[in-house]
C-alpha atoms as a PDB file:
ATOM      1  CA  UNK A   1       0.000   0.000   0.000  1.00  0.00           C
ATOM      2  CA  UNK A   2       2.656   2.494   0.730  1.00  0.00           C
ATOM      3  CA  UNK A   3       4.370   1.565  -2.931  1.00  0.00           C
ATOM      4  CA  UNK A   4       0.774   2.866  -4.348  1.00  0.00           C
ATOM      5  CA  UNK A   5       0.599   5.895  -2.094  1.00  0.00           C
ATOM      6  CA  UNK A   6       4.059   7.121  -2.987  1.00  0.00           C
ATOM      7  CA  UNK A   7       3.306   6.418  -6.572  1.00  0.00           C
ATOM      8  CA  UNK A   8       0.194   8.279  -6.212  1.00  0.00           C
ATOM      9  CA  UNK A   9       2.097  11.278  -5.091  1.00  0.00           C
ATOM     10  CA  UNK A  10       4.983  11.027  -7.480  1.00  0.00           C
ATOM     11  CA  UNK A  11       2.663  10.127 -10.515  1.00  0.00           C
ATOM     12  CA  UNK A  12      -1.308  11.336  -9.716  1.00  0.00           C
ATOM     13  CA  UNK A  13      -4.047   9.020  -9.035  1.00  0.00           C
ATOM     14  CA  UNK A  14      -4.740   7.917 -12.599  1.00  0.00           C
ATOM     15  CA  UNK A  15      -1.312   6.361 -13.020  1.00  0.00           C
ATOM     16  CA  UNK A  16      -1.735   4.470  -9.433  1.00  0.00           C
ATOM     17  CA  UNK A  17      -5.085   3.434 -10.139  1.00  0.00           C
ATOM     18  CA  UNK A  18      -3.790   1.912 -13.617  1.00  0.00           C
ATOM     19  CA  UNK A  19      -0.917   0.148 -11.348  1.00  0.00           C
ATOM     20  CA  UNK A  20      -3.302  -1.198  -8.952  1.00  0.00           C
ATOM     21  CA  UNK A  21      -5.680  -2.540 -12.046  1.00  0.00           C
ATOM     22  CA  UNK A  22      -2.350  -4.053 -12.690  1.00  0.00           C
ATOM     23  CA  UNK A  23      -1.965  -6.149  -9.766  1.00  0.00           C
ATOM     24  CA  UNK A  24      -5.596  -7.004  -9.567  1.00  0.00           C
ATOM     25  CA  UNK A  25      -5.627  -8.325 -12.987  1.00  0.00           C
ATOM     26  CA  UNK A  26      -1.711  -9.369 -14.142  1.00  0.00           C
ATOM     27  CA  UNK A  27      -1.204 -13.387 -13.195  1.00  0.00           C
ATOM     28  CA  UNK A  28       2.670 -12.173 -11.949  1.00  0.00           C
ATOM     29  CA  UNK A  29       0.747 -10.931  -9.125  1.00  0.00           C
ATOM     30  CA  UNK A  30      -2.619 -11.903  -7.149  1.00  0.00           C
ATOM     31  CA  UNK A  31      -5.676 -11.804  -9.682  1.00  0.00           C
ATOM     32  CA  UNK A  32      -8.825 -10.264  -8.182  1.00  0.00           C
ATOM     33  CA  UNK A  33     -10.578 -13.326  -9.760  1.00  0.00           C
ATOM     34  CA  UNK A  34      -8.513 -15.855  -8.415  1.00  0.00           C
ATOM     35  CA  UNK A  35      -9.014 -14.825  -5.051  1.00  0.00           C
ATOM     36  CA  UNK A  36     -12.535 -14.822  -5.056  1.00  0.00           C
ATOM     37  CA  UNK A  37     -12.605 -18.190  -6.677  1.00  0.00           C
ATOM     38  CA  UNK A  38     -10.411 -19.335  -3.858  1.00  0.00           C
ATOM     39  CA  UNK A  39     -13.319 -17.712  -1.475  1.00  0.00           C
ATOM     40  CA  UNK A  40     -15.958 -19.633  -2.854  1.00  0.00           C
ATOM     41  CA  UNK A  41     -14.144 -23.064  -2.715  1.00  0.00           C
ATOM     42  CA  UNK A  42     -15.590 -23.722   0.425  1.00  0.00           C
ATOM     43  CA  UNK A  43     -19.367 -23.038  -0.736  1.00  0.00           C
ATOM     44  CA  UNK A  44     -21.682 -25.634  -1.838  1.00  0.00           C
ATOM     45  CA  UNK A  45     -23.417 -24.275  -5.165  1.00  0.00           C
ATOM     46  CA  UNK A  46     -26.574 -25.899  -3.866  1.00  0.00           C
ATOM     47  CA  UNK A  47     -26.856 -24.742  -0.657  1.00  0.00           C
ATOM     48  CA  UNK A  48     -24.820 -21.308  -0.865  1.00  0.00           C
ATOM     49  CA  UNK A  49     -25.014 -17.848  -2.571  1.00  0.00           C
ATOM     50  CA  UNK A  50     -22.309 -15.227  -2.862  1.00  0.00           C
ATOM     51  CA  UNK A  51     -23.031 -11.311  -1.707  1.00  0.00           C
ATOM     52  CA  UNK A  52     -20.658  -9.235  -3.462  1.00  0.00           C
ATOM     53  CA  UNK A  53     -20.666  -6.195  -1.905  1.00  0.00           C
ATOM     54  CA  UNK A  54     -18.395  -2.889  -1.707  1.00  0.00           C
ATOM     55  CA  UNK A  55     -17.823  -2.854  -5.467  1.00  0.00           C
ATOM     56  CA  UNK A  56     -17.750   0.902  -4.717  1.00  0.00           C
ATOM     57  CA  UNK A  57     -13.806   0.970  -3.949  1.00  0.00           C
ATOM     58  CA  UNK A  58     -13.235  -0.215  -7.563  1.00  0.00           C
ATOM     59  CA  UNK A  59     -14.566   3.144  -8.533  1.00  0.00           C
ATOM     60  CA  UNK A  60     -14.072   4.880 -10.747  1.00  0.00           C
ATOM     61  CA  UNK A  61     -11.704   2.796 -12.973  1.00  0.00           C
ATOM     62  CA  UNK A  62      -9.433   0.278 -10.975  1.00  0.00           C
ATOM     63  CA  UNK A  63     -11.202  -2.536 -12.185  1.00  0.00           C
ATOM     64  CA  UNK A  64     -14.956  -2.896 -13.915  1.00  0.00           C
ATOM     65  CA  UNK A  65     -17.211  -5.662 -11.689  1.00  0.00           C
ATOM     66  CA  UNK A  66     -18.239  -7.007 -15.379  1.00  0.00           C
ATOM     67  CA  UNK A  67     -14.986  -7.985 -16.094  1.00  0.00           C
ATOM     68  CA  UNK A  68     -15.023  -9.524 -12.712  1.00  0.00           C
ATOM     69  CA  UNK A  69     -18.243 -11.706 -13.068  1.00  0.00           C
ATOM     70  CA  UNK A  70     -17.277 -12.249 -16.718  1.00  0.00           C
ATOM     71  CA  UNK A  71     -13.658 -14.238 -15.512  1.00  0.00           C
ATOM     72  CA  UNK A  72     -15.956 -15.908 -13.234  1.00  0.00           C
ATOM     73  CA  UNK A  73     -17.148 -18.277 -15.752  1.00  0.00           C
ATOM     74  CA  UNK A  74     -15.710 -21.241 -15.431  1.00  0.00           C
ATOM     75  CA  UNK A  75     -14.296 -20.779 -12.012  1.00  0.00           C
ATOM     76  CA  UNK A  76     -17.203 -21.149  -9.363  1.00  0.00           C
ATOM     77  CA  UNK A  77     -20.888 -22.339  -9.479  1.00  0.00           C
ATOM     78  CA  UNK A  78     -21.522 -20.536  -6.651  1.00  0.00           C
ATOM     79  CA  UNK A  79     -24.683 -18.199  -7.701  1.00  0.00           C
ATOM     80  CA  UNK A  80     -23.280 -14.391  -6.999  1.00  0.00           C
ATOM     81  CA  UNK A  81     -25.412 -11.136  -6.587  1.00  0.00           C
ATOM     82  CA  UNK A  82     -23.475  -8.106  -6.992  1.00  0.00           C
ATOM     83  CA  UNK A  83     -24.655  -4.787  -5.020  1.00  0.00           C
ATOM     84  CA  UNK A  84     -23.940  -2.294  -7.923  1.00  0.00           C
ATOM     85  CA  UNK A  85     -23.680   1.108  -6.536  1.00  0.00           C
ATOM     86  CA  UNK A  86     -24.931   3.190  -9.406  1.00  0.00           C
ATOM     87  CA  UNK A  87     -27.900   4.585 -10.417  1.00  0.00           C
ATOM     88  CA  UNK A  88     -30.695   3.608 -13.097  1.00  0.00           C
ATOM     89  CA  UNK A  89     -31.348   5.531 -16.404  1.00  0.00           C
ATOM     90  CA  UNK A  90     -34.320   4.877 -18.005  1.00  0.00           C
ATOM     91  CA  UNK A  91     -35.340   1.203 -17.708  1.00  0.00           C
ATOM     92  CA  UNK A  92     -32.359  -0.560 -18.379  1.00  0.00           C
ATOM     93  CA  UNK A  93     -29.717   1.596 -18.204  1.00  0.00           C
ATOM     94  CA  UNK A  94     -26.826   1.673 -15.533  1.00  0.00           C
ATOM     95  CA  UNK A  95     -24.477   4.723 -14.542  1.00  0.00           C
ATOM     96  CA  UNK A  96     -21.662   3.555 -12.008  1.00  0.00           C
ATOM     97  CA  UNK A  97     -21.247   5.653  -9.111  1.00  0.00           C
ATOM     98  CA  UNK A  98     -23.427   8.015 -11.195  1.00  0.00           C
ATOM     99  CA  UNK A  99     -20.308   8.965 -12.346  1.00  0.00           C
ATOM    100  CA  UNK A 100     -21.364  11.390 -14.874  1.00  0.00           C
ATOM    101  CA  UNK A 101     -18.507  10.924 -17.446  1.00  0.00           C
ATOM    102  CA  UNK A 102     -19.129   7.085 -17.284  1.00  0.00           C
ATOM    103  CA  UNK A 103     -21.631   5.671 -20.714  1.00  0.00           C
ATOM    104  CA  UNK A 104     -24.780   4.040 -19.230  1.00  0.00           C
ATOM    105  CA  UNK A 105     -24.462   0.321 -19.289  1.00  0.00           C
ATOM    106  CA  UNK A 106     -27.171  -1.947 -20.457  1.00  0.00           C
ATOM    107  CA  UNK A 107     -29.020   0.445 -21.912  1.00  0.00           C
ATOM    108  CA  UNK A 108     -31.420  -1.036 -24.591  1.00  0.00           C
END
């Protein structure tokens, strides 16, 4: 953590966030979807469900939760519900964060 705090001071926020996506994602290091599939080991997919919550610290860019659930495949059969902290647009539509520079996801 200090690594990412001194290269958020030496470099600005978007370059740590992009080094943090890094380590979440790169297989040199820990991948965000490994460790969740090690998590859900111990479930039964008949018996158990995965809450995925605080999806809120992955704002606004360090890494999207439909990449996450999309390397999921494969991986568990544990049934997962994702708290999405965003707001709704229309019927369909999404807006993470309501971050207003972020496109509306799943909008028909």
């Amino acid at each position: 953590m200090d690594e990412i705090i001194a290269l958020e001071k030496a470099m600005g926020f978007e370059k740590a966030q992009e080094q943090v996506t890094i380590y979440l994602s790169d297989s040199d290091y820990r991948p965000l979807r490994d460790l969740l599939a090690d998590r859900l080991k111990t479930l039964d997919p008949e018996k158990n469900i995965a809450f995925l919550t605080r999806a809120a610290s992955m704002a606004p860019a360090i890494y999207p939760m439909s990449r996450l659930l999309d390397e999921m495949h494969g991986y568990s059969r544990v049934t997962m519900i994702l708290f999405y902290p965003g707001t709704i647009e229309g019927t369909t539509g999404l807006r993470y964060m309501d971050l207003k520079d972020r496109e509306v996801q799943g909008k028909l």
